[in-house]
PDB file of N, CA and C in Angstrom:
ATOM      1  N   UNK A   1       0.850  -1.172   0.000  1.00  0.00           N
ATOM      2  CA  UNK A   1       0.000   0.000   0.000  1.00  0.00           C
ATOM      3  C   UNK A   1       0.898   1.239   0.000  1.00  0.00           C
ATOM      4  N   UNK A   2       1.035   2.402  -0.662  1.00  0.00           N
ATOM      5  CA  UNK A   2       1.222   3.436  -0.805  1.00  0.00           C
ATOM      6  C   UNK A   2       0.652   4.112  -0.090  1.00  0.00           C
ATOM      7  N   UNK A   3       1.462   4.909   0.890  1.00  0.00           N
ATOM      8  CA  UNK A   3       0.880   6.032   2.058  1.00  0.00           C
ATOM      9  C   UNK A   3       2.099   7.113   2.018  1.00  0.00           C
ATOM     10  N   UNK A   4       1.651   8.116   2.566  1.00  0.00           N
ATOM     11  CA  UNK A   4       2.179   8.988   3.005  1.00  0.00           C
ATOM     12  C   UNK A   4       3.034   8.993   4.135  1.00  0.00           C
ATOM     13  N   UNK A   5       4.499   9.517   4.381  1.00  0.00           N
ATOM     14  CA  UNK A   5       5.149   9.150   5.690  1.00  0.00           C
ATOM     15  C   UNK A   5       5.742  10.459   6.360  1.00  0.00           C
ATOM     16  N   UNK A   6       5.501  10.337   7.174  1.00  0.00           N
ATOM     17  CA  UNK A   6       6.188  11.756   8.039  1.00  0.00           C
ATOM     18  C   UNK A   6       7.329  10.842   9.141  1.00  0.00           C
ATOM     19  N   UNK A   7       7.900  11.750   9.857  1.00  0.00           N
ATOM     20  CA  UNK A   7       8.224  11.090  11.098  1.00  0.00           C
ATOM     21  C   UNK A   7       8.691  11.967  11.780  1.00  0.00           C
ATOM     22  N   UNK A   8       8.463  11.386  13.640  1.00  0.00           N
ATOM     23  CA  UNK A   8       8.435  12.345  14.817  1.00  0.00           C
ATOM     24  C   UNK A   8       9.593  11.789  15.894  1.00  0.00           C
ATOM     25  N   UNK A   9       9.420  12.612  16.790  1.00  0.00           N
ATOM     26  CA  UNK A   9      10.649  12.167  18.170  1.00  0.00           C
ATOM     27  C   UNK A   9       9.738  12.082  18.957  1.00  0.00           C
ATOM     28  N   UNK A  10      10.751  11.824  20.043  1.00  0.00           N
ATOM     29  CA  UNK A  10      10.212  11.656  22.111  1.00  0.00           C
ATOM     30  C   UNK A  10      10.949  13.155  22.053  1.00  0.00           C
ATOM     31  N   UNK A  11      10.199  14.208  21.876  1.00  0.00           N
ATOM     32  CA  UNK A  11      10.454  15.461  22.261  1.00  0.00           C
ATOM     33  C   UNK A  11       8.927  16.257  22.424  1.00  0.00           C
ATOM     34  N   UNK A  12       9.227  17.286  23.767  1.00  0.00           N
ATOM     35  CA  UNK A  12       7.994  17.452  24.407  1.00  0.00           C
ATOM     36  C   UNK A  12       7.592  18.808  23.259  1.00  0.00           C
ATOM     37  N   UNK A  13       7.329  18.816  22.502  1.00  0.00           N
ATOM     38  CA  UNK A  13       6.542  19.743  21.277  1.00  0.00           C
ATOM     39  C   UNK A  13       6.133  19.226  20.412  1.00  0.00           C
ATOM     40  N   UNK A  14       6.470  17.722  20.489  1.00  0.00           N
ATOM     41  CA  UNK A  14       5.450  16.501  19.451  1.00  0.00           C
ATOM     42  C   UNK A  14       5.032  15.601  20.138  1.00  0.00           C
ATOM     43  N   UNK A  15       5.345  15.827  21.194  1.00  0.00           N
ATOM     44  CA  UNK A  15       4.286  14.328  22.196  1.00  0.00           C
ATOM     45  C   UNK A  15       3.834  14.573  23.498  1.00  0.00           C
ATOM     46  N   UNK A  16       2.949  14.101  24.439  1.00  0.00           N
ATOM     47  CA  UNK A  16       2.199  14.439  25.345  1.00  0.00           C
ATOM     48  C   UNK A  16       3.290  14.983  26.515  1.00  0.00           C
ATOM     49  N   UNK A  17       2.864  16.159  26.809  1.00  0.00           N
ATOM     50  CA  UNK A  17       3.612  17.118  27.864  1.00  0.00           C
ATOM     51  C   UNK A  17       3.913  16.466  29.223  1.00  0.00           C
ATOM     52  N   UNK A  18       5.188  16.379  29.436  1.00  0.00           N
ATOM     53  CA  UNK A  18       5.381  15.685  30.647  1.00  0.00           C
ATOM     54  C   UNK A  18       5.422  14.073  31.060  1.00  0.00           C
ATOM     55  N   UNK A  19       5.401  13.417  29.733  1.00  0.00           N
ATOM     56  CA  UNK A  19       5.343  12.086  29.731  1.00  0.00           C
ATOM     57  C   UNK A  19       5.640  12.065  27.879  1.00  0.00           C
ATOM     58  N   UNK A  20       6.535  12.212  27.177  1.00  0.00           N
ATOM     59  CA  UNK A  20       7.600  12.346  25.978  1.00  0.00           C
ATOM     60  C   UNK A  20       7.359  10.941  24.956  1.00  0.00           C
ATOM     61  N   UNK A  21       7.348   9.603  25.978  1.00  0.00           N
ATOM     62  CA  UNK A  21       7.724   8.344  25.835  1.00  0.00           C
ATOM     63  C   UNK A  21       6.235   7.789  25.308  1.00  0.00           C
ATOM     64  N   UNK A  22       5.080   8.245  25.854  1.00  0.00           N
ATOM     65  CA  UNK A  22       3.784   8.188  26.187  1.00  0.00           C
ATOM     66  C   UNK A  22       3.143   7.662  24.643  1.00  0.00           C
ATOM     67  N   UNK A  23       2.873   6.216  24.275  1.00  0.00           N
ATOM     68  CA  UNK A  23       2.452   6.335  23.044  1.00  0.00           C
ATOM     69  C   UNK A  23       0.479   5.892  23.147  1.00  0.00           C
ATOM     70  N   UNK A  24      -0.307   6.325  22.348  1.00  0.00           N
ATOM     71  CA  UNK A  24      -2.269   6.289  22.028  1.00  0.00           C
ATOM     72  C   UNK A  24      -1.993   5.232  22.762  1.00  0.00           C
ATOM     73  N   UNK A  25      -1.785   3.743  22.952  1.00  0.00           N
ATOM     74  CA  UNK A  25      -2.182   2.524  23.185  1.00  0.00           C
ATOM     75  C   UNK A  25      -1.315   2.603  24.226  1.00  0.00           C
ATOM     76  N   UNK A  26      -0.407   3.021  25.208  1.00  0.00           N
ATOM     77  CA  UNK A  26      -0.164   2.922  26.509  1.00  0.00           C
ATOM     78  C   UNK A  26       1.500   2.501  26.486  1.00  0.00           C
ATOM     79  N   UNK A  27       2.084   2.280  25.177  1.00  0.00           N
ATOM     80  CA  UNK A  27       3.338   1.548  24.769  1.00  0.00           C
ATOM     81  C   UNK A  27       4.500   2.642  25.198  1.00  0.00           C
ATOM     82  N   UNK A  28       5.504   2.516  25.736  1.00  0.00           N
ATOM     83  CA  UNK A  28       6.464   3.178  25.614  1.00  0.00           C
ATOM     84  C   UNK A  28       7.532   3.276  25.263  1.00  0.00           C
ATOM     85  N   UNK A  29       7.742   4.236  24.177  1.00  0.00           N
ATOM     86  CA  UNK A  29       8.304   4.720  23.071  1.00  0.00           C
ATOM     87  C   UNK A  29      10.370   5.520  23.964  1.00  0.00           C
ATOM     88  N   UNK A  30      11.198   4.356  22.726  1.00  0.00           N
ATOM     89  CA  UNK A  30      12.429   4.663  23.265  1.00  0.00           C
ATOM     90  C   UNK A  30      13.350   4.785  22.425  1.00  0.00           C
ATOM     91  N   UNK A  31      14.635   5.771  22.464  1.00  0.00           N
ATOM     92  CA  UNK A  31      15.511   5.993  21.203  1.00  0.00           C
ATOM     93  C   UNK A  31      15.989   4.312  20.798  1.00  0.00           C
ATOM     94  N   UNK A  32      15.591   3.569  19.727  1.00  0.00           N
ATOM     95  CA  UNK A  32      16.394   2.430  18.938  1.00  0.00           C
ATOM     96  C   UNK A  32      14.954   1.561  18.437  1.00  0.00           C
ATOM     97  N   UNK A  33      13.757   1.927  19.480  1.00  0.00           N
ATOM     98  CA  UNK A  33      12.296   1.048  19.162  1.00  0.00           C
ATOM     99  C   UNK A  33      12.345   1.593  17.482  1.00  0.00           C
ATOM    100  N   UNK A  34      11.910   0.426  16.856  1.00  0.00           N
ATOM    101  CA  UNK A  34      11.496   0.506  15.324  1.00  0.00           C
ATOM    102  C   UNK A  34       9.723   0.508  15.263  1.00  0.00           C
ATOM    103  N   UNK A  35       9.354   2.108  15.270  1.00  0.00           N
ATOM    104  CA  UNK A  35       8.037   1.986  15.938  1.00  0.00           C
ATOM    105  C   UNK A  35       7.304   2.464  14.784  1.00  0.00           C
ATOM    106  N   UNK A  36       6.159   2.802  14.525  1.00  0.00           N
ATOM    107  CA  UNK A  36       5.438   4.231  13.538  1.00  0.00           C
ATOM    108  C   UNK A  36       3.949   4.595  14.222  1.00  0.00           C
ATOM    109  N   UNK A  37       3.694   5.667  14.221  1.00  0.00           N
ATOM    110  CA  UNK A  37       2.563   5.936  14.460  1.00  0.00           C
ATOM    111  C   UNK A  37       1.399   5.867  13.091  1.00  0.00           C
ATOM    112  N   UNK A  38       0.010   5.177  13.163  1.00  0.00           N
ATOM    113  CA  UNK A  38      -0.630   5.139  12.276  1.00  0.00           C
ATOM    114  C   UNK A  38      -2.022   5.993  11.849  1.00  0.00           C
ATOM    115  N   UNK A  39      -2.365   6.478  10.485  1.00  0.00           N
ATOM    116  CA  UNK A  39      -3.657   7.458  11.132  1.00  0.00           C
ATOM    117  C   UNK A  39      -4.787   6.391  11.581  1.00  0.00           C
ATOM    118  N   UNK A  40      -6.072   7.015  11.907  1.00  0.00           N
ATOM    119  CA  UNK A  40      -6.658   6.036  12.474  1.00  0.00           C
ATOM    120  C   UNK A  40      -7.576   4.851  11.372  1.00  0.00           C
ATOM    121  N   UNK A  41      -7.458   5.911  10.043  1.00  0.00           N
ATOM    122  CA  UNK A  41      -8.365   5.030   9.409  1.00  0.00           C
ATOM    123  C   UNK A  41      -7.595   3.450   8.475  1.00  0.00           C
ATOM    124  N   UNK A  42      -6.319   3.973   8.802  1.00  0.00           N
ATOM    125  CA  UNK A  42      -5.839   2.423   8.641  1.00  0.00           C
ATOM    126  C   UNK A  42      -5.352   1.232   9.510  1.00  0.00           C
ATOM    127  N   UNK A  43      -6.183   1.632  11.008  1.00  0.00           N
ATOM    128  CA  UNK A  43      -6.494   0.321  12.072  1.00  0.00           C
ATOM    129  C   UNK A  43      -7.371  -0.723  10.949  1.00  0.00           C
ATOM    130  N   UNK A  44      -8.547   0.365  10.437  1.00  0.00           N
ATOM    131  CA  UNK A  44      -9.193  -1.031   9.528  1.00  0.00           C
ATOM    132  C   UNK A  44      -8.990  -1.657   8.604  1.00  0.00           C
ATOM    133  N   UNK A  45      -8.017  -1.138   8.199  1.00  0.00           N
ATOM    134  CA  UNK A  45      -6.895  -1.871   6.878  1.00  0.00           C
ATOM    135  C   UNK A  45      -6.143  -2.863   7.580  1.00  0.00           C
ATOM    136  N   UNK A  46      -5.674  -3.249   8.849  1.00  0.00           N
ATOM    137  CA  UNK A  46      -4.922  -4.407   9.256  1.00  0.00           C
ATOM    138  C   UNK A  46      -3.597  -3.509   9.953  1.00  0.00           C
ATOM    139  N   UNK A  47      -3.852  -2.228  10.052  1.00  0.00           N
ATOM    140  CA  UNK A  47      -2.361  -1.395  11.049  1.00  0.00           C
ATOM    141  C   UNK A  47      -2.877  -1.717  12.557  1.00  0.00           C
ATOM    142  N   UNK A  48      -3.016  -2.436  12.668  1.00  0.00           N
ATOM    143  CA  UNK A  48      -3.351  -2.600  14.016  1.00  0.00           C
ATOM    144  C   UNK A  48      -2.398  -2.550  15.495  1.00  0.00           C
ATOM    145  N   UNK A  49      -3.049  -2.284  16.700  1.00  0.00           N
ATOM    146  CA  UNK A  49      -1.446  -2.348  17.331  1.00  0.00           C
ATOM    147  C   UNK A  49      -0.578  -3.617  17.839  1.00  0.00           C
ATOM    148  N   UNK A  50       0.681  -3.237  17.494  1.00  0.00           N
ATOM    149  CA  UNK A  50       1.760  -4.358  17.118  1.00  0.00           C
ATOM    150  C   UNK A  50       1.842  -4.884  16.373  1.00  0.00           C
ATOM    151  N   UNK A  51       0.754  -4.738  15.057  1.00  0.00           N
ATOM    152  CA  UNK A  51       1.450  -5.330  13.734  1.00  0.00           C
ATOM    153  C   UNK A  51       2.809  -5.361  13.420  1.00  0.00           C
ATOM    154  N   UNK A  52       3.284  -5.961  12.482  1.00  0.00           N
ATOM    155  CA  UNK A  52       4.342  -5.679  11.834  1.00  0.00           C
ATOM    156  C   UNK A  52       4.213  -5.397  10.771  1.00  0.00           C
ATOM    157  N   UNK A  53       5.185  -4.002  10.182  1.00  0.00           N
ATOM    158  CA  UNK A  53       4.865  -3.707   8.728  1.00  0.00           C
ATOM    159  C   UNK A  53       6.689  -3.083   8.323  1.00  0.00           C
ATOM    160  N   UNK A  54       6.260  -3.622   6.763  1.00  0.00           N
ATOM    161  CA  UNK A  54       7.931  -3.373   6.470  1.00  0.00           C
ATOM    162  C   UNK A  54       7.592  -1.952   5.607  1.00  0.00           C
ATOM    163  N   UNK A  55       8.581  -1.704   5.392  1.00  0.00           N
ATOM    164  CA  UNK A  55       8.152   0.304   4.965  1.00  0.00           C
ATOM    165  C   UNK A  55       9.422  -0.645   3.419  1.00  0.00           C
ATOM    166  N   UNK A  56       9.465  -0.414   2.361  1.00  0.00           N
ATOM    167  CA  UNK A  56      10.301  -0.579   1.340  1.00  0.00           C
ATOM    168  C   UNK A  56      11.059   0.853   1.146  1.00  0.00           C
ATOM    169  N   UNK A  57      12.353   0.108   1.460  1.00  0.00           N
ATOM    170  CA  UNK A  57      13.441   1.356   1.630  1.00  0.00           C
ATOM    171  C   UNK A  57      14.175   1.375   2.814  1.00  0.00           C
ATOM    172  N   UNK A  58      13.807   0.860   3.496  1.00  0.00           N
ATOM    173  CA  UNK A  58      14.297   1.154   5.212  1.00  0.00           C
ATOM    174  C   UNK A  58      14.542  -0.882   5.596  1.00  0.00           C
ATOM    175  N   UNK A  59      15.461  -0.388   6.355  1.00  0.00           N
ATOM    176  CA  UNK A  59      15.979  -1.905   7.151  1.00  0.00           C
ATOM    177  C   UNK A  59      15.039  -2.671   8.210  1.00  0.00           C
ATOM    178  N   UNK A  60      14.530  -3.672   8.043  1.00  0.00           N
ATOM    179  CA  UNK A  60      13.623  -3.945   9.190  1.00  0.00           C
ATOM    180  C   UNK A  60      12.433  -4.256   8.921  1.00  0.00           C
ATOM    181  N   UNK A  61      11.893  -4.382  10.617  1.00  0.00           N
ATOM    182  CA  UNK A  61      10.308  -4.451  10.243  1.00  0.00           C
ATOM    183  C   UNK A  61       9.804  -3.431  11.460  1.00  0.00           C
ATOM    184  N   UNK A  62       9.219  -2.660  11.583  1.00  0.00           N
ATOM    185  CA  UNK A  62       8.228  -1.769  12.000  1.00  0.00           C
ATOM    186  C   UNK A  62       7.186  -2.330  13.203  1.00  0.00           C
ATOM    187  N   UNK A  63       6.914  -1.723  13.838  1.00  0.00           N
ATOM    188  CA  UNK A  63       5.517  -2.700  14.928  1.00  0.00           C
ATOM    189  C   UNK A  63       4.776  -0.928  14.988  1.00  0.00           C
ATOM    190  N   UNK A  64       3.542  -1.227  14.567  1.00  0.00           N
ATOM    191  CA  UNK A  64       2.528  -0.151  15.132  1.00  0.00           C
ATOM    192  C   UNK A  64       2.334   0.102  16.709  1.00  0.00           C
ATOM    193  N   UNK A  65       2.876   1.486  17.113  1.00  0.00           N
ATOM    194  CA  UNK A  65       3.177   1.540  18.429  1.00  0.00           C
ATOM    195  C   UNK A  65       2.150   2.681  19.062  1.00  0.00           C
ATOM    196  N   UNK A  66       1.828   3.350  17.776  1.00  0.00           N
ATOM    197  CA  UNK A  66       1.101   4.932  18.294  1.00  0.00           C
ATOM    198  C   UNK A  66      -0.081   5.278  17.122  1.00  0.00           C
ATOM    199  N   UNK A  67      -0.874   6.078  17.732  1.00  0.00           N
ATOM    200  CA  UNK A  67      -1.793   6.343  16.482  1.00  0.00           C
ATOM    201  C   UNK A  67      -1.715   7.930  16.576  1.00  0.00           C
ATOM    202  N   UNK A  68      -2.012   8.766  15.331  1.00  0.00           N
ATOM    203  CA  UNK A  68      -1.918   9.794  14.876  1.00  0.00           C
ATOM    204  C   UNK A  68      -3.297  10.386  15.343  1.00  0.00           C
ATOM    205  N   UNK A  69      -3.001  11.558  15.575  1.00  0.00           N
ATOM    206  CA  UNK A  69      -4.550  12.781  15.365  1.00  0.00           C
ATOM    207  C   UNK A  69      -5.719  12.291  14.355  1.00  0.00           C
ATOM    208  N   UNK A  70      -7.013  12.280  14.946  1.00  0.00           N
ATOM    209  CA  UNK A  70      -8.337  12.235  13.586  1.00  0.00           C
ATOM    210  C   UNK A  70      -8.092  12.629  12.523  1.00  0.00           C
ATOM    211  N   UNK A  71      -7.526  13.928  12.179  1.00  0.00           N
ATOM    212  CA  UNK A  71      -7.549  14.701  10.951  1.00  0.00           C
ATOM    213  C   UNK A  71      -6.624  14.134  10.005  1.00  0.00           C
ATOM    214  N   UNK A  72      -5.746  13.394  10.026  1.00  0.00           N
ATOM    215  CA  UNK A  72      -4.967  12.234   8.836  1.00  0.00           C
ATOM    216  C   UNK A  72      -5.399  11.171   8.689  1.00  0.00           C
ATOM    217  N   UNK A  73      -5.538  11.187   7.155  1.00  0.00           N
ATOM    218  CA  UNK A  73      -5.703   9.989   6.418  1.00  0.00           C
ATOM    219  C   UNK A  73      -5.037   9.217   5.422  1.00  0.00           C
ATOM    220  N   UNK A  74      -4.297   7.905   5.448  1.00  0.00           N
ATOM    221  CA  UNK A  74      -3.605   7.242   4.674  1.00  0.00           C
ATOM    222  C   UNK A  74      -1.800   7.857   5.061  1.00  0.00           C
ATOM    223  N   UNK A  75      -1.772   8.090   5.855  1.00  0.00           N
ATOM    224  CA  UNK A  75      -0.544   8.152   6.954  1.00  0.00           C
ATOM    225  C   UNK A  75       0.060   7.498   7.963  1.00  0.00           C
ATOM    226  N   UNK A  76       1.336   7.460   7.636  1.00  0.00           N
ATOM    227  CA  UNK A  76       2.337   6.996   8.890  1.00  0.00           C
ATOM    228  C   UNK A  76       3.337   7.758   9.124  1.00  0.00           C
ATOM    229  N   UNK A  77       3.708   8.261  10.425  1.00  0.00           N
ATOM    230  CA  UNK A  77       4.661   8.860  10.985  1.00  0.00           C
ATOM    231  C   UNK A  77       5.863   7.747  11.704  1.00  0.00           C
ATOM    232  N   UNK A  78       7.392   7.859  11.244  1.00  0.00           N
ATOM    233  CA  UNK A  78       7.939   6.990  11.607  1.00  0.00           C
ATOM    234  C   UNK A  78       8.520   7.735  12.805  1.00  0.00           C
ATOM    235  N   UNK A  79       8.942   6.616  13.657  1.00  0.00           N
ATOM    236  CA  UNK A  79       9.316   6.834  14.863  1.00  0.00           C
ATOM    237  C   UNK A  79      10.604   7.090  14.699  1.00  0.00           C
ATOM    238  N   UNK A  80      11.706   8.212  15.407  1.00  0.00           N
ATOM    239  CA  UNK A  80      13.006   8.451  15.200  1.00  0.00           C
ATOM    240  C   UNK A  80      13.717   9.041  16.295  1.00  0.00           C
ATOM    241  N   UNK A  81      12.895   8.702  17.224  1.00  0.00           N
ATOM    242  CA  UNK A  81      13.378   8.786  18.862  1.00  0.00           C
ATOM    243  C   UNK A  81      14.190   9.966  19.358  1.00  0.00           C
ATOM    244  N   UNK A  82      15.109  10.904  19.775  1.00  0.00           N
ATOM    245  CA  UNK A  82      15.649  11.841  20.083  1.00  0.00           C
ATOM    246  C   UNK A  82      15.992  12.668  18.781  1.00  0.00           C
ATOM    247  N   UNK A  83      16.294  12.486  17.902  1.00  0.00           N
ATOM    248  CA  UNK A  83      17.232  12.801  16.617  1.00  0.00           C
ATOM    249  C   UNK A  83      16.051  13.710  16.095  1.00  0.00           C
ATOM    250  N   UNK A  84      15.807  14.977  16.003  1.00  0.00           N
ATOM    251  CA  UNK A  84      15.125  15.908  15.653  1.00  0.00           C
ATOM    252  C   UNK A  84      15.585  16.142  13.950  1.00  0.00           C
ATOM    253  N   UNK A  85      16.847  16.470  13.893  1.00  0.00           N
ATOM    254  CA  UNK A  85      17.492  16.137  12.758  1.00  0.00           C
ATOM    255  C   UNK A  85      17.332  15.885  11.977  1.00  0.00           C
ATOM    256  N   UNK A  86      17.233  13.900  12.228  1.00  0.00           N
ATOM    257  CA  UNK A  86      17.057  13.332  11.313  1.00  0.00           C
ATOM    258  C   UNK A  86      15.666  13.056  10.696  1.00  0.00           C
ATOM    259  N   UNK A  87      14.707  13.412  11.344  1.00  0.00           N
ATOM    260  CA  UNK A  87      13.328  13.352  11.250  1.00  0.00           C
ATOM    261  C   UNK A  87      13.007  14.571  10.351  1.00  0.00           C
ATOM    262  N   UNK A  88      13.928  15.934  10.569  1.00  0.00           N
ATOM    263  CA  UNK A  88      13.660  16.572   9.908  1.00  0.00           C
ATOM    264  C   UNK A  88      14.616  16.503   8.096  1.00  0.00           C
ATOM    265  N   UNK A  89      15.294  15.295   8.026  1.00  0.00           N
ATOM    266  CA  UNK A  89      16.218  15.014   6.820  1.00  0.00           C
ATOM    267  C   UNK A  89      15.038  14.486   6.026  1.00  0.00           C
ATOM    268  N   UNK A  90      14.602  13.464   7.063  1.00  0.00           N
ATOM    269  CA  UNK A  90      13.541  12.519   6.378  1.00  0.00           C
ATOM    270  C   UNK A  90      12.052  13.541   5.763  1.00  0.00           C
ATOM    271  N   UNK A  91      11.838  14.250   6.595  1.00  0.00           N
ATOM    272  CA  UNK A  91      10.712  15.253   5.772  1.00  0.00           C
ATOM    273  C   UNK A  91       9.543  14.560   5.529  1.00  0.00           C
ATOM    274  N   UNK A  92       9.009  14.811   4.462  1.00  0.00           N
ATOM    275  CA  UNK A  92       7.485  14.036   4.181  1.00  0.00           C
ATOM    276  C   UNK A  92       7.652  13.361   2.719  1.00  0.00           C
ATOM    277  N   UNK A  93       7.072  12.089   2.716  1.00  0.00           N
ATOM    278  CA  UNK A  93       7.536  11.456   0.975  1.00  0.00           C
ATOM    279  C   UNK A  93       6.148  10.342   1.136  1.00  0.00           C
ATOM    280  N   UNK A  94       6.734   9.917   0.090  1.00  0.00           N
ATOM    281  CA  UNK A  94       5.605   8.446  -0.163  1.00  0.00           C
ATOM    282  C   UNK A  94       6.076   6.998   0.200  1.00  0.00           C
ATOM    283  N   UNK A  95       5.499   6.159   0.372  1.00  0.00           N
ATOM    284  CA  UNK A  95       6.919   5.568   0.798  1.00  0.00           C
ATOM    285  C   UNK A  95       5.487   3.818   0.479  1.00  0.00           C
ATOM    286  N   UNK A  96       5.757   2.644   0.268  1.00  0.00           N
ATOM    287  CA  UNK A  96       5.017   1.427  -0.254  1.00  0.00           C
ATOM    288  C   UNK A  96       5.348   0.886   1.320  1.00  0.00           C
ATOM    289  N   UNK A  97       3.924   0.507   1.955  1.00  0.00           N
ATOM    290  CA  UNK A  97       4.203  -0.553   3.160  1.00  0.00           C
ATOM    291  C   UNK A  97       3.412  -1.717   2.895  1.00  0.00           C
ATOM    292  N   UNK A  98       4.122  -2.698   3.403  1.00  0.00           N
ATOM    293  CA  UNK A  98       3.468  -4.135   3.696  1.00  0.00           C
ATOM    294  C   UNK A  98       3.026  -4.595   4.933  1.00  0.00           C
ATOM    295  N   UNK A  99       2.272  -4.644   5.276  1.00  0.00           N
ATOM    296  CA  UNK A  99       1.654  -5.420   6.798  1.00  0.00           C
ATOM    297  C   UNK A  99       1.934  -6.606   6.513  1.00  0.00           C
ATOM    298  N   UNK A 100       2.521  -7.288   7.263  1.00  0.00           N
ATOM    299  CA  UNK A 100       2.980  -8.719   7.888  1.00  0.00           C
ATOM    300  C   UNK A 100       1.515  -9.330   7.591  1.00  0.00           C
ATOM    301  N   UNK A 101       1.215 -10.543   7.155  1.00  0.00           N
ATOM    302  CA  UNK A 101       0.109 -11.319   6.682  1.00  0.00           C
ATOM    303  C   UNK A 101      -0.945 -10.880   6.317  1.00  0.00           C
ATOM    304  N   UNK A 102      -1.049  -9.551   5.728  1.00  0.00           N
ATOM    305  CA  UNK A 102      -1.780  -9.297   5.272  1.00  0.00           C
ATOM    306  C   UNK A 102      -1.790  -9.371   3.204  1.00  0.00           C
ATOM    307  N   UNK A 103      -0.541  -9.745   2.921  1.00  0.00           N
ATOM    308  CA  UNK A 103      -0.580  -9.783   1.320  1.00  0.00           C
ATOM    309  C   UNK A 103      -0.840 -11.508   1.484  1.00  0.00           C
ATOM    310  N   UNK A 104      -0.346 -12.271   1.988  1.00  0.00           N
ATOM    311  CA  UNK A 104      -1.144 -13.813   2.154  1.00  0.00           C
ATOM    312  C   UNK A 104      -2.540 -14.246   2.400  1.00  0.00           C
ATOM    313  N   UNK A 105      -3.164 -13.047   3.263  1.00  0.00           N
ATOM    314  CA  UNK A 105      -4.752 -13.000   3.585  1.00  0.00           C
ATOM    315  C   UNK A 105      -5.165 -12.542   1.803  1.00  0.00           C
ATOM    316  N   UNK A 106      -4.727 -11.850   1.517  1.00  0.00           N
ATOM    317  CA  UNK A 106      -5.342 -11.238   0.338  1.00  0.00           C
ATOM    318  C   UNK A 106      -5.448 -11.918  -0.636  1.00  0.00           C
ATOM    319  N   UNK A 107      -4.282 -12.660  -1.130  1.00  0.00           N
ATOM    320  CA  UNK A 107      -3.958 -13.456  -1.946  1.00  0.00           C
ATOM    321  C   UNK A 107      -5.232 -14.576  -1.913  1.00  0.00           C
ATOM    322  N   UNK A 108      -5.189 -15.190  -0.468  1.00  0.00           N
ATOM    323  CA  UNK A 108      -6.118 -16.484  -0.206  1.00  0.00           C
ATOM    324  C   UNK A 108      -7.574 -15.625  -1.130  1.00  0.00           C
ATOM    325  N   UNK A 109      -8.036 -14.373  -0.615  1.00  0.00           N
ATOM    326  CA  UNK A 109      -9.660 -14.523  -1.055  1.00  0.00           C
ATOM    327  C   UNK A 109      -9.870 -14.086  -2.749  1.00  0.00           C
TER     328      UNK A 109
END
């Protein structure tokens, strides 16, 4: 699936004041977790929390850790833990993700 990608830190001007780490589902978020936050309307697409999803381009696999504000749709914000920086290198792009059993579910019907 083709989405949109942003990505954020554990810094208190992008995440809940006084608790940095604090992710929607109660998870806590740490510089090296391979995390992303998802918007909400692709919980019903299979982003569910702790999926695994591979982002094409990037090393790894991903676990849905946080969910985004109502007002985005067809978005993921990747997680990039202290590094303001680099979150701001990364910027906003397009980027193809796969959810972990979800191209095998598809395939089957």
């Amino acid at each position: 699936m083709e989405l949109t990608a942003s990505s954020y830190n554990s810094v208190e001007n992008q995440t809940k004041k006084g608790n940095i780490g604090l992710a929607a589902w109660g998870d806590t978020l740490k510089p090296g977790v391979k995390a992303i936050a998802v918007s909400r309307d692709l919980i019903k697409m299979g982003f569910e929390h702790n999926t695994r999803v591979k982002i094409k381009g990037l090393d790894g696999y991903y676990k849905v850790m946080d969910k985004m504000n109502r007002r985005w749709k067809k978005k993921i914000d990747i997680y990039m833990g202290t590094d303001v920086q680099k979150a701001r290198n990364w910027g906003k792009k397009k980027v193809t993700v796969y959810v972990e059993g979800l191209e095998k579910q598809e395939k089957k019907d």
